[in-house]
Protein backbone atom coordinates (compact mmCIF):
# COMPACT_ATOMS: atom_id res chain seq x y z
CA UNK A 1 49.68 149.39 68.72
CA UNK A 2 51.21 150.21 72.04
CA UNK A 3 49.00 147.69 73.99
CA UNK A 4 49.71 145.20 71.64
CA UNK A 5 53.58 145.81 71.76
CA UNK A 6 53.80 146.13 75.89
CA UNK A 7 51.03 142.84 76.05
CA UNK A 8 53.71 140.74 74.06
CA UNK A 9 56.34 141.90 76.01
CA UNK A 10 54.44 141.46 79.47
CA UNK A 11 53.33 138.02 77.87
CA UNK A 12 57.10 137.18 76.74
CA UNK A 13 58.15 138.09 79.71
CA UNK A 14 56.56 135.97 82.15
CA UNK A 15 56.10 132.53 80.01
CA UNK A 16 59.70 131.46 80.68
CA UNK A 17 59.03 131.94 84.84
CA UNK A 18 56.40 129.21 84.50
CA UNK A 19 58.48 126.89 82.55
CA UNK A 20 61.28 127.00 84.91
CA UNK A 21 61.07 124.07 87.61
CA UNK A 22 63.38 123.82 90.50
CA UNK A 23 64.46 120.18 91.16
CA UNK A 24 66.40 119.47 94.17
CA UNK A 25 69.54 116.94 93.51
CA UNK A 26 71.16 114.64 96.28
CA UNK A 27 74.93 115.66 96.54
CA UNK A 28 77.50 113.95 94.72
CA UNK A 29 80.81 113.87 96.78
CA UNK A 30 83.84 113.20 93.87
CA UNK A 31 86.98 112.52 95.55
CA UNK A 32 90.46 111.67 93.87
CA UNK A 33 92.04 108.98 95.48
CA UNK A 34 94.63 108.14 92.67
CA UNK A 35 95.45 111.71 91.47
CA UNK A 36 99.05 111.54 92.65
CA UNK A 37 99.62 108.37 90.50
CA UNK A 38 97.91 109.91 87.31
CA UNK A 39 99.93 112.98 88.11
CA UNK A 40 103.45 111.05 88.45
CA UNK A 41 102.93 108.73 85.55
CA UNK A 42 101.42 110.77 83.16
CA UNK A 43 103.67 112.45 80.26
CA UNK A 44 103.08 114.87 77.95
CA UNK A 45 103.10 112.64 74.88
CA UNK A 46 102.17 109.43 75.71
CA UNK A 47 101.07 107.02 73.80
CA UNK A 48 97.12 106.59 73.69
CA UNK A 49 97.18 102.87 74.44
CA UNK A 50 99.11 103.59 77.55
CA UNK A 51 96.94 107.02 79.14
CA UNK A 52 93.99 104.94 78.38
CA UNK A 53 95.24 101.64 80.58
CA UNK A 54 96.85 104.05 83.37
CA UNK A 55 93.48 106.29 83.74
CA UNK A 56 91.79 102.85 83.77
CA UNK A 57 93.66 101.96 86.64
CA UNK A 58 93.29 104.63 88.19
CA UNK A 59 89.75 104.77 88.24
CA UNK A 60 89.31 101.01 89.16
CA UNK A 61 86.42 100.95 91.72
CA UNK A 62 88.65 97.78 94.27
CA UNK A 63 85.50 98.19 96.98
CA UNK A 64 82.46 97.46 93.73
CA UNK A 65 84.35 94.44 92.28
CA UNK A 66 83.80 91.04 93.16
CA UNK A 67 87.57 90.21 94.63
CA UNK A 68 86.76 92.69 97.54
CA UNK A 69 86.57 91.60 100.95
CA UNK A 70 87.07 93.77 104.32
CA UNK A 71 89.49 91.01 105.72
CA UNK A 72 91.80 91.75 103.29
CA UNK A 73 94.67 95.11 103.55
CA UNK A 74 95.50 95.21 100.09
CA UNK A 75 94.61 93.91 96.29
CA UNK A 76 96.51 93.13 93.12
CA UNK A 77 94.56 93.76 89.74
CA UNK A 78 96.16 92.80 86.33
CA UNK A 79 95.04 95.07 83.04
CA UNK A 80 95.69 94.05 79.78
CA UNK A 81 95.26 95.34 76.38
CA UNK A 82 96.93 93.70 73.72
CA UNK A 83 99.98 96.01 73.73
CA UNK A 84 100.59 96.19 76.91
CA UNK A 85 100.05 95.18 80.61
CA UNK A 86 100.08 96.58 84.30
CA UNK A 87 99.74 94.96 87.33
CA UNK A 88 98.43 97.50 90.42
CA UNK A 89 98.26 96.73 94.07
CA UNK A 90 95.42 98.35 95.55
CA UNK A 91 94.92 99.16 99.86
CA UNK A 92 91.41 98.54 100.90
CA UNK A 93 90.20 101.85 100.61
CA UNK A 94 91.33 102.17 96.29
CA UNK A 95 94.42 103.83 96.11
CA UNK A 96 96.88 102.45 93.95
CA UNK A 97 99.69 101.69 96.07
CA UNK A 98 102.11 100.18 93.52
CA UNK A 99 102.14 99.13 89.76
CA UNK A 100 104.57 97.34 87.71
CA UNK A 101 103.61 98.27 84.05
CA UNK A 102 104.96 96.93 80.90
CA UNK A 103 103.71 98.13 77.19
CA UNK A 104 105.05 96.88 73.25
CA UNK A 105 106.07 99.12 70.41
CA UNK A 106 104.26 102.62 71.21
CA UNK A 107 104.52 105.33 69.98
CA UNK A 108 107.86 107.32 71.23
CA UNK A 109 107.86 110.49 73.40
CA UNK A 110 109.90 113.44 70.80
CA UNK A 111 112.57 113.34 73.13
CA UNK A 112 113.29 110.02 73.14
CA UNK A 113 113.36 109.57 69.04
CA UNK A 114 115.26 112.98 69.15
CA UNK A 115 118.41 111.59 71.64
CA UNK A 116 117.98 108.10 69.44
CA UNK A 117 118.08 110.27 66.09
CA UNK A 118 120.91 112.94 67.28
CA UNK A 119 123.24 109.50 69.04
CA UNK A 120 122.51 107.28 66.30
CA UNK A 121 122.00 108.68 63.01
CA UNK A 122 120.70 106.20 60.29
CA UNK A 123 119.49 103.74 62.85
CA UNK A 124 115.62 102.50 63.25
CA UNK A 125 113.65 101.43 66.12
CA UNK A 126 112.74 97.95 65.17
CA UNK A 127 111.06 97.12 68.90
CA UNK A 128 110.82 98.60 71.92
CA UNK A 129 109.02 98.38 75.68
CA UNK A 130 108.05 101.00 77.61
CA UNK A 131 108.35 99.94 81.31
CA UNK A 132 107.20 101.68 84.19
CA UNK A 133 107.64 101.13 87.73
CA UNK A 134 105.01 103.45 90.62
CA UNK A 135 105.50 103.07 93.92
CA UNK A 136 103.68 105.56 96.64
CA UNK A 137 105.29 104.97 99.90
CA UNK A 138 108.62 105.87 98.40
CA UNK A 139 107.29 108.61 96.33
CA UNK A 140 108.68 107.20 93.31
CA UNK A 141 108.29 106.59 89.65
CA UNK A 142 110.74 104.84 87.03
CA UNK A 143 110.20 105.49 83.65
CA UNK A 144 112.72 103.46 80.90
CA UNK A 145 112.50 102.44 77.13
CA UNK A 146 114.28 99.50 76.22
CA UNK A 147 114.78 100.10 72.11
CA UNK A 148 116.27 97.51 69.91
CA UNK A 149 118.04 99.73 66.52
CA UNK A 150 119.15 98.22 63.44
CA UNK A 151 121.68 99.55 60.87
CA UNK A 152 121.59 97.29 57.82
CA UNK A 153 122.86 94.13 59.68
CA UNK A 154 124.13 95.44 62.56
CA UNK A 155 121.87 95.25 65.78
CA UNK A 156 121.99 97.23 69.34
CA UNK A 157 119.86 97.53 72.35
CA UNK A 158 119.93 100.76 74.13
CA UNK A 159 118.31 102.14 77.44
CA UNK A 160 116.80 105.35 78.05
CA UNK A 161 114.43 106.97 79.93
CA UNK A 162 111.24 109.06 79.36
CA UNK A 163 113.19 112.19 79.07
CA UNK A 164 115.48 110.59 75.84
CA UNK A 165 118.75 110.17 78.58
CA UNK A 166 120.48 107.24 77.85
CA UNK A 167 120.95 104.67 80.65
């Protein structure tokens, strides 16, 4: 019985060294070029329709597309879904230099519907657009919701930005 317990285990032992096969890979190099325009655009809550465009851009291959030539310094690329738009300007190399984004009735960050709720109480969104403004070189990024409220008959526009401050 001991033979047959210590030949199982001998036999258990070295089947899975014969089954492993070591398979060299080529190396993948995975650089971030547009990480700083993910990183200042992105928000905590934002509306899926909006992360998904923005990591699209972000991700844009300029040098694999068929507008790419080496003559050229920089490219413009439009994106559209159907509730919302951005237009990026890419340098030669794929980093998003600028992008002048625009999106229609998403979904509100809390803060914003808790200034709109705690300023005007009884009011309702009826529209808004999200509007977003990157630019690299200066380091900055504008973030603003134009809302349109209603009240019965009355009607108001207000501005505010991402962080529910109005403008």
């Amino acid at each position: 019985m001991k033979k047959l317990i210590l030949g199982l285990l001998v036999f258990g032992l070295t089947i899975p060294s014969f089954a492993q096969d070591i398979e060299h890979l080529a190396e993948v190099w995975i650089i971030a070029t547009n990480y700083k325009y993910l990183s200042q655009t992105d928000a905590e809550d934002e509306a899926l329709p909006v992360e998904l465009l923005q990591r699209k851009v972000a991700t844009y291959d300029i040098k694999n597309s068929d507008i790419y030539n080496d003559e050229y310094d920089h490219y413009e690329v439009a994106f559209y879904i159907p509730k919302g738009k951005i237009l990026a300007a890419y340098d030669k190399d794929g980093k998003v230099l600028r992008t002048v984004e625009k999106f229609k009735d998403v979904k509100l960050p809390a803060a914003v519907s808790r200034s709109i709720s705690k300023r005007f109480p009884g009011w309702t969104v009826t529209k808004d657009a999200y509007l977003v403004n990157y630019h690299d070189k200066k380091g900055v990024t504008k973030k603003m919701y134009k809302l349109r409220l209603e009240n019965g008959n009355k009607l108001i526009r207000v501005k505010t930005d991402d962080e529910g401050n109005f403008l």
